[in-house]
Protein backbone atom coordinates (compact mmCIF):
# COMPACT_ATOMS: atom_id res chain seq x y z
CA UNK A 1 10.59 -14.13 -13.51
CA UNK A 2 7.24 -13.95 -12.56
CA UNK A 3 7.22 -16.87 -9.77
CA UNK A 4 10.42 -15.41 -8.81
CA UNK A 5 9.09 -12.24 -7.90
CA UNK A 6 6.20 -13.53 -6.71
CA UNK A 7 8.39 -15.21 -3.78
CA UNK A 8 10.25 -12.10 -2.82
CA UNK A 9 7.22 -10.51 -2.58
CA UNK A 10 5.99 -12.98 0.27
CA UNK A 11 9.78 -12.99 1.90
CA UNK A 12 9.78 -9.09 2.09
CA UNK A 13 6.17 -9.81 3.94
CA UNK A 14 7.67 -12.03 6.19
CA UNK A 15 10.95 -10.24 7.38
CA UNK A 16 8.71 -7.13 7.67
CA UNK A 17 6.57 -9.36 10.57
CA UNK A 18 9.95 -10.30 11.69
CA UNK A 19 11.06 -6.58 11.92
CA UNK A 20 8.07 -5.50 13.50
CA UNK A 21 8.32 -8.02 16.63
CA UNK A 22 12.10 -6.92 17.06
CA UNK A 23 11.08 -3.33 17.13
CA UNK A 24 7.86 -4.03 19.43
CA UNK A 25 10.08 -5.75 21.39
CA UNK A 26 12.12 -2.75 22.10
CA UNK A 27 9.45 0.16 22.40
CA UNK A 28 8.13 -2.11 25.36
CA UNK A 29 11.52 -2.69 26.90
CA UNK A 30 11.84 1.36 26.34
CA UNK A 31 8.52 2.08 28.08
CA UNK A 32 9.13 -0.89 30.84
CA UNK A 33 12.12 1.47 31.51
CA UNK A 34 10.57 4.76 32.08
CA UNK A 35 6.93 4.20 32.23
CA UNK A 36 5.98 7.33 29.89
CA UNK A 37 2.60 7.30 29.04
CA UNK A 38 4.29 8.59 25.57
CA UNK A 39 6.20 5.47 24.86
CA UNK A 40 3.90 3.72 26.05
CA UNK A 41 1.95 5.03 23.22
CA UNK A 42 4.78 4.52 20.82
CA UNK A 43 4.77 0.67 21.53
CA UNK A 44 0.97 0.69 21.55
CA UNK A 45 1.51 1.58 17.54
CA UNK A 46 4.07 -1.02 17.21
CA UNK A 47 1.62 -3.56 18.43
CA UNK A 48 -0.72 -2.42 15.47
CA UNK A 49 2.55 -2.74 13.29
CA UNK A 50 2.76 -6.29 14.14
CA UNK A 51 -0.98 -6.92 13.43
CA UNK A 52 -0.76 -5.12 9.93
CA UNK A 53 2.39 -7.22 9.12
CA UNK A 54 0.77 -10.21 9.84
CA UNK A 55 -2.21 -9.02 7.47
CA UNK A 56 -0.22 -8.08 4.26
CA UNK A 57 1.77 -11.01 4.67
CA UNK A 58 -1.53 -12.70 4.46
CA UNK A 59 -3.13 -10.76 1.67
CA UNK A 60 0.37 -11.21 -0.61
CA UNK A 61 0.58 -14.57 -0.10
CA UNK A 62 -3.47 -14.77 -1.19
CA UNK A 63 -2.88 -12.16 -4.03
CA UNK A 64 0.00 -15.11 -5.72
CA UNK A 65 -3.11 -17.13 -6.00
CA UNK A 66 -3.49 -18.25 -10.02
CA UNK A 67 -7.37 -17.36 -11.22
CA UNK A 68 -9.99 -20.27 -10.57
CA UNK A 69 -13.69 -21.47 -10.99
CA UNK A 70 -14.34 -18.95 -7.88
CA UNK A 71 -12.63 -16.08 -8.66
CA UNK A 72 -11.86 -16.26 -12.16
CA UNK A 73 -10.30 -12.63 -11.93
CA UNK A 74 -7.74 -13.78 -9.67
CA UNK A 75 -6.89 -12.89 -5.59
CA UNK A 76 -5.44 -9.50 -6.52
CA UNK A 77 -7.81 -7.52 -4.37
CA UNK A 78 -6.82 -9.14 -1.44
CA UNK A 79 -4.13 -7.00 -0.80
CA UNK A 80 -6.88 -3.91 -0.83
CA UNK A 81 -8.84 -5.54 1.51
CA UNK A 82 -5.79 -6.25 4.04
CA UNK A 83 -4.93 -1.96 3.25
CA UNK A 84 -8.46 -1.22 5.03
CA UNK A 85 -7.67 -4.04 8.08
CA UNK A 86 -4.75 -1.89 8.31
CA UNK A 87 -6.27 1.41 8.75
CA UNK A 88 -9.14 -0.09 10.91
CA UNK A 89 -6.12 -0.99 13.06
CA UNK A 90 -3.96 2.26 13.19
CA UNK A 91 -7.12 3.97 14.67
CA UNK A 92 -8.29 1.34 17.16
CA UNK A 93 -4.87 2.21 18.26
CA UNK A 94 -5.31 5.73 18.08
CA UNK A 95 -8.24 5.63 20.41
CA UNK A 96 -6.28 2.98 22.81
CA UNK A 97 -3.27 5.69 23.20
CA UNK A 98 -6.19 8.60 23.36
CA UNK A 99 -7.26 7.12 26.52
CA UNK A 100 -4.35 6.41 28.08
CA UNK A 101 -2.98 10.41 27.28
CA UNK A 102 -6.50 11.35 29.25
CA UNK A 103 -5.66 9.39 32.16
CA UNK A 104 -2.23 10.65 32.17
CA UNK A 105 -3.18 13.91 31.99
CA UNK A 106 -5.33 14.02 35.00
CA UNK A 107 -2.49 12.15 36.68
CA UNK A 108 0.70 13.37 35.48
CA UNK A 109 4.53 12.02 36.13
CA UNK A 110 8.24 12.54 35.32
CA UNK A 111 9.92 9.24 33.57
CA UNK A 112 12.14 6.95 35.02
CA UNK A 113 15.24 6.05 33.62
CA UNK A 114 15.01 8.30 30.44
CA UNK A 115 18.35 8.43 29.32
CA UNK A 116 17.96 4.59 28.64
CA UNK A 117 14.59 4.73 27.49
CA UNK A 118 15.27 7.32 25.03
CA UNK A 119 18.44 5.16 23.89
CA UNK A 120 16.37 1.84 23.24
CA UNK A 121 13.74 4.29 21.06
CA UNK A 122 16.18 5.09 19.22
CA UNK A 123 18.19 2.37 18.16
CA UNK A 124 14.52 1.02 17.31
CA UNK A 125 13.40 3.76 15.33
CA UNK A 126 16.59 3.51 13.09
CA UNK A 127 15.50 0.12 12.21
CA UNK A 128 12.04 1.25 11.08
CA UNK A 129 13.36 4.12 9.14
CA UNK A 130 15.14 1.65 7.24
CA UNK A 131 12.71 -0.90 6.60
CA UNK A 132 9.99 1.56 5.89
CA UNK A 133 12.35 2.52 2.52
CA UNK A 134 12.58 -1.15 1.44
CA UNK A 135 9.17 -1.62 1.80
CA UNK A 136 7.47 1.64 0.22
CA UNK A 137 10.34 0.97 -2.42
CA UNK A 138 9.68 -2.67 -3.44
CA UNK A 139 5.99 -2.00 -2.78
CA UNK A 140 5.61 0.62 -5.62
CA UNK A 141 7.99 -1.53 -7.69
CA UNK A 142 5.99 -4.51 -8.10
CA UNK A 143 2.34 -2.42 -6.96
CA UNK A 144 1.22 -4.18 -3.94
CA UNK A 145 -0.54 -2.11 -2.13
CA UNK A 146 -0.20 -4.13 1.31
CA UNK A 147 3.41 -3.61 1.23
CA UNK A 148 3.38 -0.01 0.21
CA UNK A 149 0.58 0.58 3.06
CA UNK A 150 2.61 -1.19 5.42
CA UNK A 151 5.46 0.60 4.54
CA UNK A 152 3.73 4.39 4.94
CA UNK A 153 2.77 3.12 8.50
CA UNK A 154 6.20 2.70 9.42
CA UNK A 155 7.21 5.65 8.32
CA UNK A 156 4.43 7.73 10.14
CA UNK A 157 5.43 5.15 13.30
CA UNK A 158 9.07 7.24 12.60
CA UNK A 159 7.58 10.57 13.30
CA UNK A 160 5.65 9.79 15.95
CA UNK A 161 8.30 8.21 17.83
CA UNK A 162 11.01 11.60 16.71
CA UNK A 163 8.31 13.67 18.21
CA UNK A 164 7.83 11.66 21.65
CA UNK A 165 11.66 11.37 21.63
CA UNK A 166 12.12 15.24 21.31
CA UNK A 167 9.18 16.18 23.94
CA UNK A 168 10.22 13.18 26.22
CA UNK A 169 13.73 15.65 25.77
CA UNK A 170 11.33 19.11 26.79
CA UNK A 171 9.91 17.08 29.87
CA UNK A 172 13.74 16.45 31.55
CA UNK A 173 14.56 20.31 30.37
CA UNK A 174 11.71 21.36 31.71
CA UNK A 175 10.37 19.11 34.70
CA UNK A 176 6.69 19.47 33.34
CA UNK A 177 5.47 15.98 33.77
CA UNK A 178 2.01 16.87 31.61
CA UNK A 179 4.08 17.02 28.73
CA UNK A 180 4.17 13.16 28.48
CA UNK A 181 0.77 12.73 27.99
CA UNK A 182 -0.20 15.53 25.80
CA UNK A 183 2.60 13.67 23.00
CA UNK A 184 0.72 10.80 23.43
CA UNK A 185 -2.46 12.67 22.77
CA UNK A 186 -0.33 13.78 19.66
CA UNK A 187 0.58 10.72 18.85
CA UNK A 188 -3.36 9.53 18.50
CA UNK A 189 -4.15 11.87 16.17
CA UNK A 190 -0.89 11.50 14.01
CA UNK A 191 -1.68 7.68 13.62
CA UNK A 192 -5.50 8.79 13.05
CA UNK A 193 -5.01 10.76 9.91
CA UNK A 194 -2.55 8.04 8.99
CA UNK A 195 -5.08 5.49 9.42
CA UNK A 196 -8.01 7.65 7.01
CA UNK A 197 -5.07 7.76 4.42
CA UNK A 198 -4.13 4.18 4.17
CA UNK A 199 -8.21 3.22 3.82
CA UNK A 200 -8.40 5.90 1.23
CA UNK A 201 -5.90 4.81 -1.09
CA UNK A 202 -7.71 1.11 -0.41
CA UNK A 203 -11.09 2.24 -1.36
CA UNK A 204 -9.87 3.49 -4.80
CA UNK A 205 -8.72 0.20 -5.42
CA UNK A 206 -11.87 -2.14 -4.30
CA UNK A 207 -13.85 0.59 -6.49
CA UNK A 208 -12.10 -0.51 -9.69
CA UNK A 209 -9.89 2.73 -9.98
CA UNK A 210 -8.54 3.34 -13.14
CA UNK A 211 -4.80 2.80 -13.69
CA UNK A 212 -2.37 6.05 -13.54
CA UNK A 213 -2.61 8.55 -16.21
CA UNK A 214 1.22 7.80 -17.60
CA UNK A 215 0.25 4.70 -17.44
CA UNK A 216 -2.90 4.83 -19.73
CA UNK A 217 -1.19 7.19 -21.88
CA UNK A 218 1.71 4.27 -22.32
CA UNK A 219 -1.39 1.65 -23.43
CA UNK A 220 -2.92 4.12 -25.62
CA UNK A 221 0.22 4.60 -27.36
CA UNK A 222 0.90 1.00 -27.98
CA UNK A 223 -2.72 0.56 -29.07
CA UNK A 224 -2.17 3.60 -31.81
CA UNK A 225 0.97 2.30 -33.31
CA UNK A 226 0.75 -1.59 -33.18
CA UNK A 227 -3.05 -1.86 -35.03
CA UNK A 228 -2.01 -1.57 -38.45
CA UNK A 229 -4.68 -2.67 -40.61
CA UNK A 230 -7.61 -1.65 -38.55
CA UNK A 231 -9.59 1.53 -38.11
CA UNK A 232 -9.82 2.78 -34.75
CA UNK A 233 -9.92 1.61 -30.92
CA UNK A 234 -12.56 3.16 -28.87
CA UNK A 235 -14.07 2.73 -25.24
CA UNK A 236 -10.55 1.56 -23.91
CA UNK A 237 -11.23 1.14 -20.17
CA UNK A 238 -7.98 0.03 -17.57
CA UNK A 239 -8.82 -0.91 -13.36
CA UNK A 240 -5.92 -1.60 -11.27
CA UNK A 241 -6.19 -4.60 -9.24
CA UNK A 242 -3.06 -5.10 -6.83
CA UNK A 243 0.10 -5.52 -9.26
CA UNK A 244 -2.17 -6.85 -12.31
CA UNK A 245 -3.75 -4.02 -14.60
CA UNK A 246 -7.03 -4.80 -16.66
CA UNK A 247 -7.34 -3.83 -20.19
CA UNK A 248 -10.73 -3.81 -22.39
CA UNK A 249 -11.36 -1.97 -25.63
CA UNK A 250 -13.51 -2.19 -28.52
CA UNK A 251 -11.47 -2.55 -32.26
CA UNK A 252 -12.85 -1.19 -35.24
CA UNK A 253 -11.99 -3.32 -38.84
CA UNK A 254 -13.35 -3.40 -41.70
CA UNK A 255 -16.32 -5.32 -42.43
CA UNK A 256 -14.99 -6.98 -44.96
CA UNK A 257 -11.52 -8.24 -43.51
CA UNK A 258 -11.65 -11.81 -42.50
CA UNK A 259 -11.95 -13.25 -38.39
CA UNK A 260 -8.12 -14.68 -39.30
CA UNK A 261 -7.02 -11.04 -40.04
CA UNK A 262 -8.62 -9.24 -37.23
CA UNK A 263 -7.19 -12.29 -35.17
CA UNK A 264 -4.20 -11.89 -36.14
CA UNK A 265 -4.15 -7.50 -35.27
CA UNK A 266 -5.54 -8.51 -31.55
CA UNK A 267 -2.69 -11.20 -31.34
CA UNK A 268 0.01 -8.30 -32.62
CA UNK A 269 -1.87 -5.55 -30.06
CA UNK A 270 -1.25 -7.83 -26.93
CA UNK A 271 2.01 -8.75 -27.06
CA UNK A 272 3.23 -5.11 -27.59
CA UNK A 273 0.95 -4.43 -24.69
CA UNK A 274 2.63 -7.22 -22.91
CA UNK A 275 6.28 -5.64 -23.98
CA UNK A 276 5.45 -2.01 -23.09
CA UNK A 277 3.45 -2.64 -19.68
CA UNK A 278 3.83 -5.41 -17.00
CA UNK A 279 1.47 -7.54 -15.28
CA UNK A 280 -1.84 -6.87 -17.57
CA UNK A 281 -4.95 -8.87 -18.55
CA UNK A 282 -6.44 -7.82 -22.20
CA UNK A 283 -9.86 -7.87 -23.55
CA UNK A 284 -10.38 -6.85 -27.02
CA UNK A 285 -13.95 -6.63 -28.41
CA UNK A 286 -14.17 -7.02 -32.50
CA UNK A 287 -16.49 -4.68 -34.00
CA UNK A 288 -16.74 -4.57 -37.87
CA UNK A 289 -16.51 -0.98 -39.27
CA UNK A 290 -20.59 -0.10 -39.83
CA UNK A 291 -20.34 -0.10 -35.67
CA UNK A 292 -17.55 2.77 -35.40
CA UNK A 293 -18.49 5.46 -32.84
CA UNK A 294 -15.40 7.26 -34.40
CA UNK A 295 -14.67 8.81 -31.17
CA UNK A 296 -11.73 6.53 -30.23
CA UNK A 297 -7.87 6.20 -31.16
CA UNK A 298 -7.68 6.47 -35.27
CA UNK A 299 -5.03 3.37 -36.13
CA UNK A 300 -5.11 4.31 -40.23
């Protein structure tokens, strides 16, 4: 089950590459038709869409990695490190499509061929609407954060474009040609805030960030009920690497019960942690009961 998810993970990565060329290919074809500085601006983000695909589908195909000698944790942080690529990219962007809404601004003009223009935006927009869902979707299912980043981007790449659609709409009603590039200032500082989010949900994750608090309350649960026979579980620490959640704690037993015994209560701990909660790696640290802080979960 595992491999097998493992594989759709890296196929989702690779139609979303496949889905951002189609949909580059069309913002350019939409701009080629009217030159608007706003479009242009619009396929200037689909460009970084491209790039970012190409990155997670990287990063998830390095995350599958097994553990080895040199990195005996595992690859999972990859995926945090292609996250911060991403939002490096969404504001190179942003500063790209700044400049070119300056220039148009000091040198303003109505688009050509908009009716066509705003038709070929359209029909590509739909398409990102829809795989945006799949991918924020499937990304919080199996907790890759590339695909979930990747995912957000398209989505704020949606209301960037429904805003340069509407004022491209405003500059025909109105014949004010400065409109264009003021959207496309817009649309620079839409994809800049999008760009500090994406690296701020990646930081948390390169800074060993615990795992959610349902989450924690779940293991904590498991650990209470399912350590019969010892005397309490303290120091219980979780970080959230990609899709694979770390576990430590320390288990109190009495002094007197045998290595065997408090073998056999780690052994019974695990695999209800491995029933209750997916993709973890468990530590448990033995301490006999003269250590007890008594400040932990009480098993008795």
């Amino acid at each position: 089950m595992a491999i097998a998810a493992a594989n759709k993970t890296v196929t989702i990565a690779a139609l979303s590459l496949v889905v951002g060329l189609v949909v580059l290919g069309l913002k350019l074809l939409a701009w080629w038709t009217t030159e608007s500085v706003a479009l242009y601006s619009d396929a200037l983000e689909s460009i970084v869409n491209v790039v970012t695909a190409i990155v997670a589908l990287i990063a998830v195909r390095l995350a599958q990695k097994p553990a080895d000698a040199a990195l005996p944790y595992g690859y999972h942080k990859a995926e945090y490190f292609s996250a911060v690529i991403v939002g490096v990219m969404i504001i190179v962007a942003a500063i790209l499509i700044m400049r070119e809404a300056i220039l148009g601004f000091f040198a303003p003009h109505l688009p050509m061929a908009p009716a066509q223009g705003l038709a070929i935006s359209l029909g590509a927009t739909a398409i990102n609407v829809v795989w945006a869902f799949v991918l924020i979707r499937y990304g919080r299912k199996v907790r890759s954060p590339a695909l979930e980043a990747d995912g957000k981007h398209l989505l704020t790449d949606v209301i960037s474009t429904v805003g340069v659609l509407i004022g491209l709409v405003l500059v025909l009603l109105t014949g004010w040609a400065v409109l264009d590039p003021i959207l496309a200032g817009l649309v620079a500082l839409n994809i800049l805030w999008s760009g500090w989010g994406v690296m701020r949900d990646s930081v948390g994750g390169l800074m060993d960030a615990a795992t959610p608090p349902d989450r924690l309350k779940r293991i904590r649960e498991v650990i209470a009920s399912n350590a019969d026979g010892a005397i309490e579980a303290h120091d219980i620490r979780t970080r959230q690497a990609g899709s694979l959640t770390f576990i430590d704690f320390h288990l109190v037993v009495p002094g007197a019960m045998s290595v065997d015994a408090a073998h056999a209560i780690c052994d019974n701990i695990e695999a209800k942690l491995h029933e209750a909660v997916e993709d973890i790696q468990i530590t448990i640290h033995v301490e006999p009961e003269n250590k007890a802080k008594h400040a932990g979960i009480v098993v008795l």
